[in-house]
C-alpha atoms as a PDB file:
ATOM      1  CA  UNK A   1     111.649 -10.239-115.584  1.00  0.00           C
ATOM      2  CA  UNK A   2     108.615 -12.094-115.576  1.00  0.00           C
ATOM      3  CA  UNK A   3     109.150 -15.824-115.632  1.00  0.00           C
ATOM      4  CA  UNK A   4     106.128 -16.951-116.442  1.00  0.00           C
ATOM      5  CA  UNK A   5     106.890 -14.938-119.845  1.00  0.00           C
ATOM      6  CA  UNK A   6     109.776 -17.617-120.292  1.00  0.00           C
ATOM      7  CA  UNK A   7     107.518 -20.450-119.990  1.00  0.00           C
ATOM      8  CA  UNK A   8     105.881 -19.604-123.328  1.00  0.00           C
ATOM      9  CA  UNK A   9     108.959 -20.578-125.083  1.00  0.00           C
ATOM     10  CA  UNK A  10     109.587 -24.241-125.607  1.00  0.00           C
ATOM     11  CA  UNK A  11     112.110 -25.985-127.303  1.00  0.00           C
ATOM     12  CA  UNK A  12     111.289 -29.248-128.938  1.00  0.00           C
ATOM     13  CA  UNK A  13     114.354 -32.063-130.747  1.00  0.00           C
ATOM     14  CA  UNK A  14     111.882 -32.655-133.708  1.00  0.00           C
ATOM     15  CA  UNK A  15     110.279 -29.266-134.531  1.00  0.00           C
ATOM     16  CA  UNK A  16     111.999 -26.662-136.303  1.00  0.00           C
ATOM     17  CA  UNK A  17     115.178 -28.153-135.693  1.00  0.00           C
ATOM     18  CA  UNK A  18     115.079 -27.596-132.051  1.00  0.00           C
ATOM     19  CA  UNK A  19     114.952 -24.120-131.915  1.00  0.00           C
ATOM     20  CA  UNK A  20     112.866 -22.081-129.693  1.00  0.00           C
ATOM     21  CA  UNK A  21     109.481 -22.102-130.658  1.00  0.00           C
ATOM     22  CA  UNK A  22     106.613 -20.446-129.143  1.00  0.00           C
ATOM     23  CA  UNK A  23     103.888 -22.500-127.018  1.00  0.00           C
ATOM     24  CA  UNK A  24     105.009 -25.818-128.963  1.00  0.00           C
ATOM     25  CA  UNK A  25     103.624 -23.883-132.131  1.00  0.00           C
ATOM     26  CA  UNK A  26     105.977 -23.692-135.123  1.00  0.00           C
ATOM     27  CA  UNK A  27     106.696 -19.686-135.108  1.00  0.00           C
ATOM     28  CA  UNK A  28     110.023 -19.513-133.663  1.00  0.00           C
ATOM     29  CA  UNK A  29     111.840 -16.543-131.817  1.00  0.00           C
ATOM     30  CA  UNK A  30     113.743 -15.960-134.159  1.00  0.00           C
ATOM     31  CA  UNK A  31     110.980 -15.335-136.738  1.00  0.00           C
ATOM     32  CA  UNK A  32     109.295 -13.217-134.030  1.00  0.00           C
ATOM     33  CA  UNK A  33     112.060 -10.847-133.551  1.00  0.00           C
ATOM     34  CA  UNK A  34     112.912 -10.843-137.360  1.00  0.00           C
ATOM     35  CA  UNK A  35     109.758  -9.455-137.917  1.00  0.00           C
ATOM     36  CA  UNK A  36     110.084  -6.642-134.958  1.00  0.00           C
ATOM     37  CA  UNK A  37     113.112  -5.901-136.662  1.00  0.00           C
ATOM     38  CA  UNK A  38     111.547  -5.418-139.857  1.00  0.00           C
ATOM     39  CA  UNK A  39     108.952  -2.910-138.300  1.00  0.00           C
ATOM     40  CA  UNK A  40     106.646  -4.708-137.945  1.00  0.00           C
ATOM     41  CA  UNK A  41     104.015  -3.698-134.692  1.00  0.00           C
ATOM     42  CA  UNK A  42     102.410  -6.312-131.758  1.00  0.00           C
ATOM     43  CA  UNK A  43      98.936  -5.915-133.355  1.00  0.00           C
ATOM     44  CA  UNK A  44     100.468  -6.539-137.004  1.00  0.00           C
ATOM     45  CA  UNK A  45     102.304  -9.679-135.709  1.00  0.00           C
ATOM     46  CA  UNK A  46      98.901 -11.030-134.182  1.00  0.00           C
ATOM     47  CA  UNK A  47      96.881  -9.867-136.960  1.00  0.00           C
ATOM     48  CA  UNK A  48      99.377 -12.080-139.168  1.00  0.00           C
ATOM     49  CA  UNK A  49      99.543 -15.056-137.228  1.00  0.00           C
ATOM     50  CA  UNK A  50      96.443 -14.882-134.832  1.00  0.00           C
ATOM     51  CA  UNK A  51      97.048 -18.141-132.792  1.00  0.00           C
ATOM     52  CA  UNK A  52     100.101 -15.741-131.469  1.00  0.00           C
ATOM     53  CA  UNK A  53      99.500 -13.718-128.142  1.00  0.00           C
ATOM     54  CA  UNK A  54     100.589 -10.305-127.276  1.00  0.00           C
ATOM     55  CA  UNK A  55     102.270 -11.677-124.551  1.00  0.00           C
ATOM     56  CA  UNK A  56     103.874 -14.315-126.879  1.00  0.00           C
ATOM     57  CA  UNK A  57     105.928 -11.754-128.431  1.00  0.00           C
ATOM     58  CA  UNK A  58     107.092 -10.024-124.778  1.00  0.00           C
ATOM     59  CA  UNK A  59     108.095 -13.520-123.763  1.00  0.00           C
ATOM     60  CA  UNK A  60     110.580 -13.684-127.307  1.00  0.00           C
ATOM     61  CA  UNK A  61     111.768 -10.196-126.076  1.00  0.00           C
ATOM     62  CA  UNK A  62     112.506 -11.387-122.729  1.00  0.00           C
ATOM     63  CA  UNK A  63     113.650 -14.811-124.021  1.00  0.00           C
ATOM     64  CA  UNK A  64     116.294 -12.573-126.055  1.00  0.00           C
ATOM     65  CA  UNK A  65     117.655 -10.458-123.236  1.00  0.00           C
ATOM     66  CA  UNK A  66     117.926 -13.716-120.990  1.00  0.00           C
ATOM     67  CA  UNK A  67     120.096 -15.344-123.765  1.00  0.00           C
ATOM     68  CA  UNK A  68     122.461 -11.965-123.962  1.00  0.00           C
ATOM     69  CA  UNK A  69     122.543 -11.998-120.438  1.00  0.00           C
ATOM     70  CA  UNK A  70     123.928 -15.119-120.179  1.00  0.00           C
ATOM     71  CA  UNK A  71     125.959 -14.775-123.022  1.00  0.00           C
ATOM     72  CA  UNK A  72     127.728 -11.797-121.723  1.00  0.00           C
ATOM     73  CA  UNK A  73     127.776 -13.592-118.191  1.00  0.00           C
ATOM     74  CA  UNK A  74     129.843 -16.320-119.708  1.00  0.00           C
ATOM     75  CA  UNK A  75     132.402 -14.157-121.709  1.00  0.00           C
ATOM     76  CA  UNK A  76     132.919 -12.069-118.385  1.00  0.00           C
END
């Protein structure tokens, strides 16, 4: 996995609660992968919110899989 992916995501006390957001913006993971979820593509995401990055949404992906990962490391 590509770390510098990770780095995108930051997590800030005072915005949005403290969860992961990307690039100190307010568009959190979550939101990112709800939309994926919903169907929506890369290019629609960026289209819809164009201060997001292709790579923005890989790093939510691979911020995802790291937190199952870990998850399923702990439980093991």
């Amino acid at each position: 996995m590509d770390s510098s992916l990770l780095q995108r995501i930051t997590i800030e006390p005072g915005k949005r609660s403290g969860k992961p957001c990307i690039r100190g913006l307010r568009i959190t993971v979550s939101d990112v992968l709800e939309y994926l979820a919903a169907g929506m593509t890369e290019i629609e995401i960026v289209a819809d919110f164009p201060e997001l990055e292709r790579d923005d949404i890989r790093a939510c992906l691979a911020f995802a899989a790291e937190r199952e990962r870990r998850l399923l490391e702990s439980v093991a």
